[in-house]
Protein backbone atom coordinates (compact mmCIF):
# COMPACT_ATOMS: atom_id res chain seq x y z
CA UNK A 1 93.53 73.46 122.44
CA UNK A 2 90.63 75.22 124.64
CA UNK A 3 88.83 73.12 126.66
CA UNK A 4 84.95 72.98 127.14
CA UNK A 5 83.32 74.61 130.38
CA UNK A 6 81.04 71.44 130.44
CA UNK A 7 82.85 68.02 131.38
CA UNK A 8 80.52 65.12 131.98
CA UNK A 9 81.89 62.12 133.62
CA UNK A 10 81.41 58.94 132.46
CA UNK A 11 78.80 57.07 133.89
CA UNK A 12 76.39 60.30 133.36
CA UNK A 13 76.99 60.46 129.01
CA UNK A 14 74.75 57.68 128.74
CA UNK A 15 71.70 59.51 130.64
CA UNK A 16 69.69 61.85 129.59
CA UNK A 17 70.16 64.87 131.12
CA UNK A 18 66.79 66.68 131.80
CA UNK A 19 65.17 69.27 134.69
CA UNK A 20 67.31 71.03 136.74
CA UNK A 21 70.62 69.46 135.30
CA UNK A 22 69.83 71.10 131.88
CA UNK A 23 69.48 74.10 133.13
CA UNK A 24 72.63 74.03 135.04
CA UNK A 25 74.72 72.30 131.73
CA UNK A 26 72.99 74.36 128.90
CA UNK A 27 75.02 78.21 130.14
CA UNK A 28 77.90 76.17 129.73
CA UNK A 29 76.95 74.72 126.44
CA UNK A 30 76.15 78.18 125.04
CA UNK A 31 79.81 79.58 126.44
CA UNK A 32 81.28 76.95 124.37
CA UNK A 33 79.15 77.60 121.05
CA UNK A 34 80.00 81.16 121.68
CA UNK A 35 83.60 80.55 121.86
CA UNK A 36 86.37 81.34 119.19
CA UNK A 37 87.50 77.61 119.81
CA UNK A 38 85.96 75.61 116.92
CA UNK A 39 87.13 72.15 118.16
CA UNK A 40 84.63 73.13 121.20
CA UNK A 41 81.46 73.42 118.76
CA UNK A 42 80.60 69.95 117.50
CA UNK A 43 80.84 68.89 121.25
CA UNK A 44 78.50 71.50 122.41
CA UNK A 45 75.93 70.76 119.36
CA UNK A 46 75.79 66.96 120.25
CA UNK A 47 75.40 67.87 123.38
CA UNK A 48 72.48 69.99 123.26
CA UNK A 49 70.51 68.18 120.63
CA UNK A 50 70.17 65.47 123.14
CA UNK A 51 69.46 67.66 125.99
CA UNK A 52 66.68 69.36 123.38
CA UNK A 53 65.44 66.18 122.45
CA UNK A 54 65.12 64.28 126.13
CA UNK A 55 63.33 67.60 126.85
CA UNK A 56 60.28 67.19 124.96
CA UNK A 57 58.11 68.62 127.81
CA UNK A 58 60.55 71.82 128.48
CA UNK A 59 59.44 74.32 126.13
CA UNK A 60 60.81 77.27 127.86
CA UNK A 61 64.69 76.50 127.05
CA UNK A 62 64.23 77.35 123.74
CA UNK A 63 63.56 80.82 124.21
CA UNK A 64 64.87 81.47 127.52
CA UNK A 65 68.28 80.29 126.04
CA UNK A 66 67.97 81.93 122.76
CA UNK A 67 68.59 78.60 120.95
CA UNK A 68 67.52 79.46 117.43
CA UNK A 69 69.33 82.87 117.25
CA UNK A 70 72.54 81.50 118.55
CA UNK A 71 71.98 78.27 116.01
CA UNK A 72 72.38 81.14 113.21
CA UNK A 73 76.21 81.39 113.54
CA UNK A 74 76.30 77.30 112.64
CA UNK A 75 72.96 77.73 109.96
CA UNK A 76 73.92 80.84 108.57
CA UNK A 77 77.35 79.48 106.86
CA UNK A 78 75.41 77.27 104.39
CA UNK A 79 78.36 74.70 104.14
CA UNK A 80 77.46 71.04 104.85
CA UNK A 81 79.82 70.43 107.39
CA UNK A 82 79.24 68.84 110.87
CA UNK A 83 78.41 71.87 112.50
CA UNK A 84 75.93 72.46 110.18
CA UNK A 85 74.00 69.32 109.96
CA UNK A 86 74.14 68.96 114.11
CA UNK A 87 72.45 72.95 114.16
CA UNK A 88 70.06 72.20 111.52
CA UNK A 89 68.97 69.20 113.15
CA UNK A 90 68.35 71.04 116.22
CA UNK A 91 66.10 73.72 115.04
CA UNK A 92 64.25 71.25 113.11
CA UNK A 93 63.79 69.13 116.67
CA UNK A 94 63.05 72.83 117.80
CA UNK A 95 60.20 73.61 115.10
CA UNK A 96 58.65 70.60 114.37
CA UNK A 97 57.82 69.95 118.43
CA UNK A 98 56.96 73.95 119.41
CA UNK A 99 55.71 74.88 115.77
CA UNK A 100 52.01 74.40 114.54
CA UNK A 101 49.45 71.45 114.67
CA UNK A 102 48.59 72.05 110.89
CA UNK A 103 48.96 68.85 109.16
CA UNK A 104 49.48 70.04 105.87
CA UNK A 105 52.52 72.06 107.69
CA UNK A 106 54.08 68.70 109.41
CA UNK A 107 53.50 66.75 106.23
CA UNK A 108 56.44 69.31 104.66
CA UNK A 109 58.81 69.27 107.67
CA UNK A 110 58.26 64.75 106.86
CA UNK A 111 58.97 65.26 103.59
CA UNK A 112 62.07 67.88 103.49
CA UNK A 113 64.18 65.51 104.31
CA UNK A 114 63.48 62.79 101.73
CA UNK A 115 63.50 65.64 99.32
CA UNK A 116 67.03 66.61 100.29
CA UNK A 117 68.05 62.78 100.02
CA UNK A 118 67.05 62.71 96.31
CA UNK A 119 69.06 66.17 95.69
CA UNK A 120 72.22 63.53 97.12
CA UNK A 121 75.42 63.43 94.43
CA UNK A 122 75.23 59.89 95.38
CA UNK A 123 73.24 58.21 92.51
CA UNK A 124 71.71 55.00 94.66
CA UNK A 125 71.10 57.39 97.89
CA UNK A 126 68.91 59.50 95.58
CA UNK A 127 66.93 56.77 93.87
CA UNK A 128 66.34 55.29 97.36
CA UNK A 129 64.93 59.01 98.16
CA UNK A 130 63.11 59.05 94.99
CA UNK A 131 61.50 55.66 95.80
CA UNK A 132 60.42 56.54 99.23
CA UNK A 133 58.72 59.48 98.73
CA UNK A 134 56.80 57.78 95.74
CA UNK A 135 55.62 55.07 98.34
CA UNK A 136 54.29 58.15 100.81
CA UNK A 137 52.66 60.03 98.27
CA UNK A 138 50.63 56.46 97.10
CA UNK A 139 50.01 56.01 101.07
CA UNK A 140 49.08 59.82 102.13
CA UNK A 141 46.64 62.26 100.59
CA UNK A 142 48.33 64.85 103.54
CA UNK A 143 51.40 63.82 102.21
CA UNK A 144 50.32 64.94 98.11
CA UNK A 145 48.61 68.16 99.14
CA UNK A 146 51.19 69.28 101.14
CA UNK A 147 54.12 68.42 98.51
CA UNK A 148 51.52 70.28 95.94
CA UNK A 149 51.32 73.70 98.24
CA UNK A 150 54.61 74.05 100.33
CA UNK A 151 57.29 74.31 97.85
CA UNK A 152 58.29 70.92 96.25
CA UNK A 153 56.95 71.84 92.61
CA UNK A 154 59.35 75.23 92.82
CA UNK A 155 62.45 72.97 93.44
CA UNK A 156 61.57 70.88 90.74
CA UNK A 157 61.13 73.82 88.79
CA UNK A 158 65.01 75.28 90.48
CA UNK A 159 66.21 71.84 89.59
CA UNK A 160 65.56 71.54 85.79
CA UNK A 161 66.30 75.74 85.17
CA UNK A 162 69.45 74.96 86.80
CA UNK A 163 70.41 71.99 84.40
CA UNK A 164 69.35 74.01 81.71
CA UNK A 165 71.49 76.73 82.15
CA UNK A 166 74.53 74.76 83.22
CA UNK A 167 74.30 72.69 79.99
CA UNK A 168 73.99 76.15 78.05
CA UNK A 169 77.50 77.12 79.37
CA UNK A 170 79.12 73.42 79.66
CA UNK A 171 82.69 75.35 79.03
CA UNK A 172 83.08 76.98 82.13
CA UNK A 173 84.14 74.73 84.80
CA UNK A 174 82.83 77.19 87.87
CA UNK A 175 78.99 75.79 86.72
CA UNK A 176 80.47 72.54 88.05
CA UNK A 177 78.32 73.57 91.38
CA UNK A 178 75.74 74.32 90.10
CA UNK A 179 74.54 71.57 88.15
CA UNK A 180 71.59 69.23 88.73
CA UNK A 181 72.86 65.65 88.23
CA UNK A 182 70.76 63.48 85.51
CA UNK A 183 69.80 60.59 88.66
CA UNK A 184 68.52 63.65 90.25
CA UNK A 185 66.31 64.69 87.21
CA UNK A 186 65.11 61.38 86.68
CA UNK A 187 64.16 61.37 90.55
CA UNK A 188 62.53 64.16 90.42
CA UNK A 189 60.31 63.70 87.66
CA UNK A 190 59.50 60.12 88.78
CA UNK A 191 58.05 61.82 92.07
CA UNK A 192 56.18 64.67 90.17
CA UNK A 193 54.41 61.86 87.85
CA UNK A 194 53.48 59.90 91.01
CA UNK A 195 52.18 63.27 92.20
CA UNK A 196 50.34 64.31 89.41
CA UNK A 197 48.71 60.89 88.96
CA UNK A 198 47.24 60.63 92.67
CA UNK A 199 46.64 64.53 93.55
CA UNK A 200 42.94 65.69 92.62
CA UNK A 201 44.28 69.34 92.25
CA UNK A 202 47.28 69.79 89.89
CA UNK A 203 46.61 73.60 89.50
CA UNK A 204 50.27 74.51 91.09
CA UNK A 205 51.68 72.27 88.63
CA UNK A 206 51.12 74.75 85.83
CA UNK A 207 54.20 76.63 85.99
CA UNK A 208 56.15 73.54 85.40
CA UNK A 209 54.46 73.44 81.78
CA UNK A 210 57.30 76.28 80.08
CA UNK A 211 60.43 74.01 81.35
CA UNK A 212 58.89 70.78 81.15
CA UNK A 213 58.15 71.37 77.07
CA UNK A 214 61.97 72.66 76.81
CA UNK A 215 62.87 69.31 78.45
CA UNK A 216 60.69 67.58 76.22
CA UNK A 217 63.38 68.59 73.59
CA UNK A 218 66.44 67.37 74.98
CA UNK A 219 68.55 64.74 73.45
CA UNK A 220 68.09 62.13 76.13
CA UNK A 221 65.41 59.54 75.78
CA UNK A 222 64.53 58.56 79.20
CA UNK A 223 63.93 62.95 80.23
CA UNK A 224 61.94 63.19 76.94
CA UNK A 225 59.90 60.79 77.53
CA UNK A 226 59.39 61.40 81.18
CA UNK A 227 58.54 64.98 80.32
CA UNK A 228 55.81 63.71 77.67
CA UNK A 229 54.12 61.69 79.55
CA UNK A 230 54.00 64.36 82.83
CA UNK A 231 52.68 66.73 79.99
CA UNK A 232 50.01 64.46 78.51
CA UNK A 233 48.94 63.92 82.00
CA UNK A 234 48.67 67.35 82.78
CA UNK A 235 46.78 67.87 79.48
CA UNK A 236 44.46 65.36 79.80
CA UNK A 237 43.43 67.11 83.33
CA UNK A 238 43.07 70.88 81.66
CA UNK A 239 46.11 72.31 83.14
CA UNK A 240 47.93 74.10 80.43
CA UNK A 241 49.54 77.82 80.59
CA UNK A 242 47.08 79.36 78.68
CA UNK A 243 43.93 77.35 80.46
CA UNK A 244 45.27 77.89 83.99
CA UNK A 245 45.78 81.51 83.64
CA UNK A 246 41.99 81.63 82.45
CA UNK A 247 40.79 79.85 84.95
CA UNK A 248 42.55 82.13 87.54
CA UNK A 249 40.61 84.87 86.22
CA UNK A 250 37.71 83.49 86.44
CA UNK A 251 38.29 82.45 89.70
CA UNK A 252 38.99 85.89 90.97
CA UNK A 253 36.08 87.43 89.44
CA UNK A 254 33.60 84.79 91.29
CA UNK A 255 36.06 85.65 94.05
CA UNK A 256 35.55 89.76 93.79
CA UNK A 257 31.66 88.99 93.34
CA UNK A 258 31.10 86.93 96.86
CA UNK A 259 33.51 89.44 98.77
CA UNK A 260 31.13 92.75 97.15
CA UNK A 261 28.25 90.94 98.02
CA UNK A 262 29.29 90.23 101.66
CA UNK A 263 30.54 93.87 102.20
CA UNK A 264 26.94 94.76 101.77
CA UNK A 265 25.71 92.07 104.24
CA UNK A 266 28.20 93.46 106.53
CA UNK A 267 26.92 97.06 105.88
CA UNK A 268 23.47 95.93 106.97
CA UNK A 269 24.58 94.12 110.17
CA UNK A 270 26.64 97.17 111.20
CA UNK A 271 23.14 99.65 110.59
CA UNK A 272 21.52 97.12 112.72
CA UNK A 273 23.81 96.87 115.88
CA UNK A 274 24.39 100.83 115.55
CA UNK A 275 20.94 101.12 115.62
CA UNK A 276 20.71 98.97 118.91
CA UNK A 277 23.68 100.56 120.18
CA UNK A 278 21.72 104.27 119.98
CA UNK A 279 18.71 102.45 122.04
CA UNK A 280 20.91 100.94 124.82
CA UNK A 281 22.99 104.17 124.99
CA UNK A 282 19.81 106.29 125.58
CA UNK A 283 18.64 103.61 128.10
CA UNK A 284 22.00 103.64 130.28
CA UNK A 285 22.03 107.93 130.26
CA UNK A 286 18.74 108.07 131.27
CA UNK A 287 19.63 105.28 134.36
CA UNK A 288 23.17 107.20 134.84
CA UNK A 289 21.40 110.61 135.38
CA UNK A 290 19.26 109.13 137.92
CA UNK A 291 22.47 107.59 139.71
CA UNK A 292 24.25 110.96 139.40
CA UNK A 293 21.19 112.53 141.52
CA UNK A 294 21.89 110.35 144.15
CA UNK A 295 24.94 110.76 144.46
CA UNK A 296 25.10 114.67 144.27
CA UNK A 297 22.78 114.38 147.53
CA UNK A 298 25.34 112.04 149.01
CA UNK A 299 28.67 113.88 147.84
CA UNK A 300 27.60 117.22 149.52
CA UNK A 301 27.01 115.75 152.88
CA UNK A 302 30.61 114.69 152.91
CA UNK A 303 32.09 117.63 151.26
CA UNK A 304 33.11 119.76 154.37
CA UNK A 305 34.32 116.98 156.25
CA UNK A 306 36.50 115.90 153.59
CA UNK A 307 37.31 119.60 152.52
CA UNK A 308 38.71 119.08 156.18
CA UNK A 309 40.66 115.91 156.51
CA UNK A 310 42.13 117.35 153.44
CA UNK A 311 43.19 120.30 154.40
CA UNK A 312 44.70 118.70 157.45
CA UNK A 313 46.51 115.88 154.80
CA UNK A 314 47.60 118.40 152.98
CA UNK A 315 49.73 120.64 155.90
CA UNK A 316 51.36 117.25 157.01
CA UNK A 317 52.42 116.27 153.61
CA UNK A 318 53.88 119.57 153.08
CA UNK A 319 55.81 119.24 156.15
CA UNK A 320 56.83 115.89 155.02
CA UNK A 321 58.12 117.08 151.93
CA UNK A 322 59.88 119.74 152.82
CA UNK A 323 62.15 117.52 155.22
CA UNK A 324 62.80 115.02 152.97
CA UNK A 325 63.95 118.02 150.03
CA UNK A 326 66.24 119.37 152.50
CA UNK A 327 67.72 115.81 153.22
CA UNK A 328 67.76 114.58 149.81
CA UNK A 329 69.80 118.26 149.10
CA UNK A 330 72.64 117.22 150.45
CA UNK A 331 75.63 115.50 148.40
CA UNK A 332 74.71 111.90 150.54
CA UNK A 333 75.85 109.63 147.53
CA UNK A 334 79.35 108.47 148.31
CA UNK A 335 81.17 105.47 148.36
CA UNK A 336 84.26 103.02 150.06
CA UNK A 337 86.72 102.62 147.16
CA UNK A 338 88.61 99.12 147.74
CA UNK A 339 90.65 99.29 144.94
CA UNK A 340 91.38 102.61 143.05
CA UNK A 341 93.36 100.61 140.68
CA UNK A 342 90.30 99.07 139.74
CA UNK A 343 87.39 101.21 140.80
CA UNK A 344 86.71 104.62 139.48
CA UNK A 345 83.67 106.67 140.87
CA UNK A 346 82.54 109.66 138.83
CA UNK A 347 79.92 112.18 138.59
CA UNK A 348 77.83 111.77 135.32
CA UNK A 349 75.47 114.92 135.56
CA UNK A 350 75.62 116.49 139.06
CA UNK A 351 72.55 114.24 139.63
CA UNK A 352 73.56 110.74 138.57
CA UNK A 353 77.03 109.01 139.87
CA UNK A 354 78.91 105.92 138.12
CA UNK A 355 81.24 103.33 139.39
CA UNK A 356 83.20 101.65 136.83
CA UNK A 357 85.91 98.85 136.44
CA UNK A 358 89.05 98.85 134.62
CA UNK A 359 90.23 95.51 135.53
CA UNK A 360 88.63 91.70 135.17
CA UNK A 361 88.92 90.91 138.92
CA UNK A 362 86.24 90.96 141.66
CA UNK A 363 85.50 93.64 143.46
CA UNK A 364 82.81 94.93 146.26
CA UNK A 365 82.04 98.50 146.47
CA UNK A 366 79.55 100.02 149.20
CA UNK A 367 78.19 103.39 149.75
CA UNK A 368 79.22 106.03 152.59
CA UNK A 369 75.76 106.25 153.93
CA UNK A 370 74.50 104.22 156.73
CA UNK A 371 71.44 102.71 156.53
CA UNK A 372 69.89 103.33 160.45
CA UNK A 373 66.94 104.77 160.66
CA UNK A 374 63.61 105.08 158.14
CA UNK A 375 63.33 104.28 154.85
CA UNK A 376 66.09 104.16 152.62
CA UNK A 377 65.85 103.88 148.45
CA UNK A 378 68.35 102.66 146.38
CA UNK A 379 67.84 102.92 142.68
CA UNK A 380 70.81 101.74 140.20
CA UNK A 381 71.25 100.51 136.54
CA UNK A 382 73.75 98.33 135.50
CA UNK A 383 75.79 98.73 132.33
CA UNK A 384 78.44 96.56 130.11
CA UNK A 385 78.34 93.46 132.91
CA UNK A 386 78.43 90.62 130.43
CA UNK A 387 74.65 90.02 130.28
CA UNK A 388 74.06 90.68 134.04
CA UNK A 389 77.26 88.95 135.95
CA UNK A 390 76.34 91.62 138.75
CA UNK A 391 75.25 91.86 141.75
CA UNK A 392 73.64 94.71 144.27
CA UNK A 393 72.99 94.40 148.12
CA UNK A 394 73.62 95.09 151.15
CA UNK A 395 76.68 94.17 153.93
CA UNK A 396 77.07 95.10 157.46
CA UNK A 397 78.37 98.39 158.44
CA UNK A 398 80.89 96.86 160.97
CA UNK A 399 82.16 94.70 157.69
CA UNK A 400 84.30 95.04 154.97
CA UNK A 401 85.46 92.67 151.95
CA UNK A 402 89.13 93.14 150.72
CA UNK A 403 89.85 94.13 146.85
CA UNK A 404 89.82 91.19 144.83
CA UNK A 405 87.69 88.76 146.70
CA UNK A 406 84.31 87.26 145.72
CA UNK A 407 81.23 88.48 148.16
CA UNK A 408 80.84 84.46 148.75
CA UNK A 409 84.62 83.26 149.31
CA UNK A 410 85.52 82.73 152.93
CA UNK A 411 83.10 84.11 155.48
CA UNK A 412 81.61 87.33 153.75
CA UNK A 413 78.52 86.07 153.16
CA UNK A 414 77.29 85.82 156.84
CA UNK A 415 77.74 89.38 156.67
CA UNK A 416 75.93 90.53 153.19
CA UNK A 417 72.95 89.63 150.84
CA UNK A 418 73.56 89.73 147.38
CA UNK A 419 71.03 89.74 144.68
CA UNK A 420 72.33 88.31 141.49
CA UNK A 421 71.79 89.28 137.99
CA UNK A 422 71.01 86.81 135.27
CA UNK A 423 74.79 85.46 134.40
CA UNK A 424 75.27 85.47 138.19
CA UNK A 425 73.39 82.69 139.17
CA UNK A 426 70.15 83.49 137.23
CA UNK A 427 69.09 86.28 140.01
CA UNK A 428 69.07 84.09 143.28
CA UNK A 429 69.66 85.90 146.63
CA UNK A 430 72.39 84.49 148.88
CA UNK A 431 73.17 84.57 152.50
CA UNK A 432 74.91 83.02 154.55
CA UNK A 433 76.11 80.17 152.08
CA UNK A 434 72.02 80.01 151.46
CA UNK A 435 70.66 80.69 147.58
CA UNK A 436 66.91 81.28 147.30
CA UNK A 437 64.93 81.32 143.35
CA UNK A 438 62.19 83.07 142.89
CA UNK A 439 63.31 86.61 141.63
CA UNK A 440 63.44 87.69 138.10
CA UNK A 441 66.81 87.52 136.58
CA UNK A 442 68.29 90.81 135.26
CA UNK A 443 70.96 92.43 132.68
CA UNK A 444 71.92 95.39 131.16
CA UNK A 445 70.07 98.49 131.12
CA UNK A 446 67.53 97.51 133.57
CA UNK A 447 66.12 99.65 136.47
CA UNK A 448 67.15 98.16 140.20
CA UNK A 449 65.43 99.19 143.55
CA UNK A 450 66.50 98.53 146.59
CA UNK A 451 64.05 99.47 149.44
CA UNK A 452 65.45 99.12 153.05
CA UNK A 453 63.46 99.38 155.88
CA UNK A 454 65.03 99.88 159.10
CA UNK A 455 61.73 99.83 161.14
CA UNK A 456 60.80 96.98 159.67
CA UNK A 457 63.80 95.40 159.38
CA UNK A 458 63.06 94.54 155.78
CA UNK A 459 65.17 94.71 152.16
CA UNK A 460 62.56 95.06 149.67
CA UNK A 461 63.99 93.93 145.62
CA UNK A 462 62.58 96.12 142.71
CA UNK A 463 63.27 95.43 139.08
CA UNK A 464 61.99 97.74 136.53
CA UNK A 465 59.54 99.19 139.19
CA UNK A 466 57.97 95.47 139.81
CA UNK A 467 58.44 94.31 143.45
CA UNK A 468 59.84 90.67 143.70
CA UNK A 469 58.72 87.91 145.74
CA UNK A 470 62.16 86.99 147.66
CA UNK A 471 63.50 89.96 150.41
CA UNK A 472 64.86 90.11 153.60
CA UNK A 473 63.39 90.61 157.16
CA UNK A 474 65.14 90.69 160.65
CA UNK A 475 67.83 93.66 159.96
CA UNK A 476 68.33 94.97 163.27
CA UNK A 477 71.51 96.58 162.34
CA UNK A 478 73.39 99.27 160.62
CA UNK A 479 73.99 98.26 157.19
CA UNK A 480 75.32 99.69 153.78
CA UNK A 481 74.35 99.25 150.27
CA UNK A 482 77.18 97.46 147.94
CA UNK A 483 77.55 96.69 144.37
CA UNK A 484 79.94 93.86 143.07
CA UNK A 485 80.82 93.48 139.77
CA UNK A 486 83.67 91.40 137.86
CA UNK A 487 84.42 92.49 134.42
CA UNK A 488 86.65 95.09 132.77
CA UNK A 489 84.51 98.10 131.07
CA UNK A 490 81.69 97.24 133.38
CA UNK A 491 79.59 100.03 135.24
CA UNK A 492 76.99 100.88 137.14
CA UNK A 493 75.14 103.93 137.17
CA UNK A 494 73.25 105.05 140.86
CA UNK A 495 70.03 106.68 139.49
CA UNK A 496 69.31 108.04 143.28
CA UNK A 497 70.15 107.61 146.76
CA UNK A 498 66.97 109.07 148.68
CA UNK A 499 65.02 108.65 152.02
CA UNK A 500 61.39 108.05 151.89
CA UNK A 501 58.41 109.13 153.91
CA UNK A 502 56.73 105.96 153.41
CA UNK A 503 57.19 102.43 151.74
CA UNK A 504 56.49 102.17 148.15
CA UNK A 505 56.87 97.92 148.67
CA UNK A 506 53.26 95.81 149.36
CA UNK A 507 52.67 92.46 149.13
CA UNK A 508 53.14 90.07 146.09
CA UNK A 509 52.27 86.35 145.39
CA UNK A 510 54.94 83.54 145.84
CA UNK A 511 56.66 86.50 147.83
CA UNK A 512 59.24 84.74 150.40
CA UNK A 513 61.30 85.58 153.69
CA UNK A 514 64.94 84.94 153.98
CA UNK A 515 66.03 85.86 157.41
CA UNK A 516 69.09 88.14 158.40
């Protein structure tokens, strides 16, 4: 039997778990539900309903756990069986507390419920459904408009087709399913009188009329007579096939009347602002051209100087550039292999090189070129890692980490930074036995920069071109770029390896300092 990645003691089952214990206990939750291990599932679902539910003031674990899309393997089944009620119940925790304010919209998630009670094979758990949704409607005019407008008439309507046909093909003994039981009907229609007898608009209630006359002919006494008296009601009120449709007609006549007449209105507002428009158009050219004046008088006093500077600019940037083509020319991009069992290092397109694993081991790889003197860019992207159980950094250039071992085991990480990616500690740095939030958690095809500074001392984090707040200061040492990875098939692809003539990092809020 496979055992669950999440095993709370004792004395903590009884507590809820909320803040930063969910987020530690929910990855391990979701390992589980993704798991092949079905005696793992209904564990995990418990689990997390409670965390969802003791959570009322976390909103962001729904979606930054992808709750609802992984509830879809449990949902999507259709079969009521544990798994199915505990991940039903969860997305209806999920909808009813994150969804909408509209109270004809809550009124339907109150009422689903009791509506699937009275659907129950069990004759006295559907009455007792039946009965209680009666007593709401009486009580709640929210409760009758939104029954009316969100769906209850069509499973009426579902529920007496469906008897209908079954009876019209008794023989077969695969309709068994599909068969609405006669408590059911009975229930059903005892809610849709108490409807129709308390709601002020019984419109939607008109295509009930073709199925409830067919039900006025059945053989049973109690459905005929619940059917007549539904009719009569409906009669009585002017809601009849023939009537309804009519009125609908009318309705979007008056309807196609007051929208032509307020497409002219709008016509005449829109003349009138154009018109304005024109006036305070003509009004800001006429002030621009006297700015414009000005500022011709202005621009060609400082022309020759800044033809100048320019000029100047220009020569030095050239001279720049050149320098840095020649160094970026040569074949720098290069790495230590630990483990050639394990590692492979290829070139991709004479431009772009890839390490990849073949084995599900750790395993710390660092490039050839020592990081000294300027400015030194490292720009990678990550491929097949698991959704992000990566990392990239840097280590000293005196240092080195055996094949096999983790970048944190032992006493490696007094010597390195890593930079996790979001299945490796949700994208926290780490040094020396030190882990620091703040940066953005990454995966798969994502863009990494690396920015070292050895003037500055500084290692400056990138991720898709956005600068994050936590980096490094106080290198005063010769260091190395490395890349650590764990699974089988897992790459990563070094976009460049390039020295810069100046920094592209600046400042950013939150940003924060871990020292060397």
């Amino acid at each position: 039997m496979d055992i669950s990645t999440y095993r709370p003691d004792q004395t903590t089952q009884s507590v809820s778990i909320t803040g930063s214990d969910a987020i530690t206990i929910i990855p391990c939750l979701i390992q589980d539900l993704e798991s092949d291990a079905t005696n793992l599932h209904i564990p995990a679902l418990r689990e997390l309903l409670n965390i969802i539910v003791d959570n009322r003031e976390n909103k962001d674990l729904t979606s930054k756990y992808k709750i609802n899309p992984l509830m879809n393997k449990f949902t999507g089944s259709v079969e009521k069986n544990e798994e199915y009620v505990l991940s039903t119940t969860i997305l209806h925790v999920i909808g009813v507390r994150n969804g909408t304010d509209d109270k004809i919209i809550l009124a339907g998630a109150a009422t689903d419920s009791i509506i699937q009670t009275i659907f129950s094979p069990d004759e006295k758990t559907s009455k007792l459904g039946s009965k209680a949704l009666c007593d709401l409607i009486e009580e709640n005019e929210i409760i009758q408009h939104s029954l009316m407008t969100t769906g209850f008439i069509s499973k009426v309507q579902y529920a007496i087709i469906n008897n209908q046909q079954s009876s019209s093909s008794s023989s077969s003994s695969s309709q068994t399913e599909s068969v609405t039981p006669y408590h059911v009907k009975c229930g059903l229609l005892d809610v849709l009188l108490k409807l129709i007898t308390t709601c002020d608009d019984l419109q939607p209630t008109s295509i009930l009329i073709p199925v409830l006359n067919e039900l006025k002919n059945n053989k049973d006494k109690n459905l005929k007579k619940k059917s007549e008296n539904i009719l009569g009601l409906l009669n009585s009120k002017g809601i009849n096939s023939a009537s309804s449709e009519s009125s609908r007609e009318k309705d979007e006549q008056i309807q196609q009347l007051e929208e032509s007449n307020g497409h002219k209105e709008e016509l005449l507002r829109l003349k009138e602002e154009e018109i304005r428009r024109k006036d305070q158009e003509l009004r800001i050219k006429d002030e621009e051209l006297q700015r414009e004046k000005r500022r011709a008088d202005e621009a060609e006093q400082k022309i020759r100087r800044l033809e100048q500077e320019k000029e100047k600019e220009k020569q030095e940037k050239e001279k720049k550039e050149a320098e840095l083509k020649k160094l970026n020319e040569k074949p720098i991009i290069a790495i230590h292999n630990p483990d050639p069992t394990d590692i492979e290092f290829a070139d991709v397109d004479g431009t772009l090189k890839r390490i990849s694993k073949k084995q599900q081991k750790s395993n710390t790889v660092s490039l050839t070129q020592v990081l000294e003197d300027g400015i030194w860019s490292f720009e990678a992207e990550f491929n097949n890692t698991q959704d992000g159980y990566c990392a990239i950094g840097i280590i000293k250039d005196s240092y080195n980490i055996q094949p096999g071992e983790h970048p944190h085991s032992n006493q490696h990480n007094f010597n390195l930074v890593t930079y996790g990616g979001k299945r490796w500690h949700s994208g926290n740095v780490f040094h020396k036995q030190n882990s620091l939030q703040g940066n953005l958690p990454y995966s798969d095809n994502q863009t990494l920069k690396l920015e070292c500074d050895s003037e500055k001392g500084t290692l400056i984090f990138f991720v898709d071109g956005k600068q994050q707040p936590v980096y490094i200061s106080g290198i005063k040492e010769k260091v190395r770029f490395i890349v650590y990875m764990y699974y089988a098939g897992s790459s990563c692809q070094i976009r460049s390896l390039k020295k810069l003539a100046a920094p592209t990092s600046g400042h950013v809020a939150s940003e924060q300092a871990v020292q060397w």
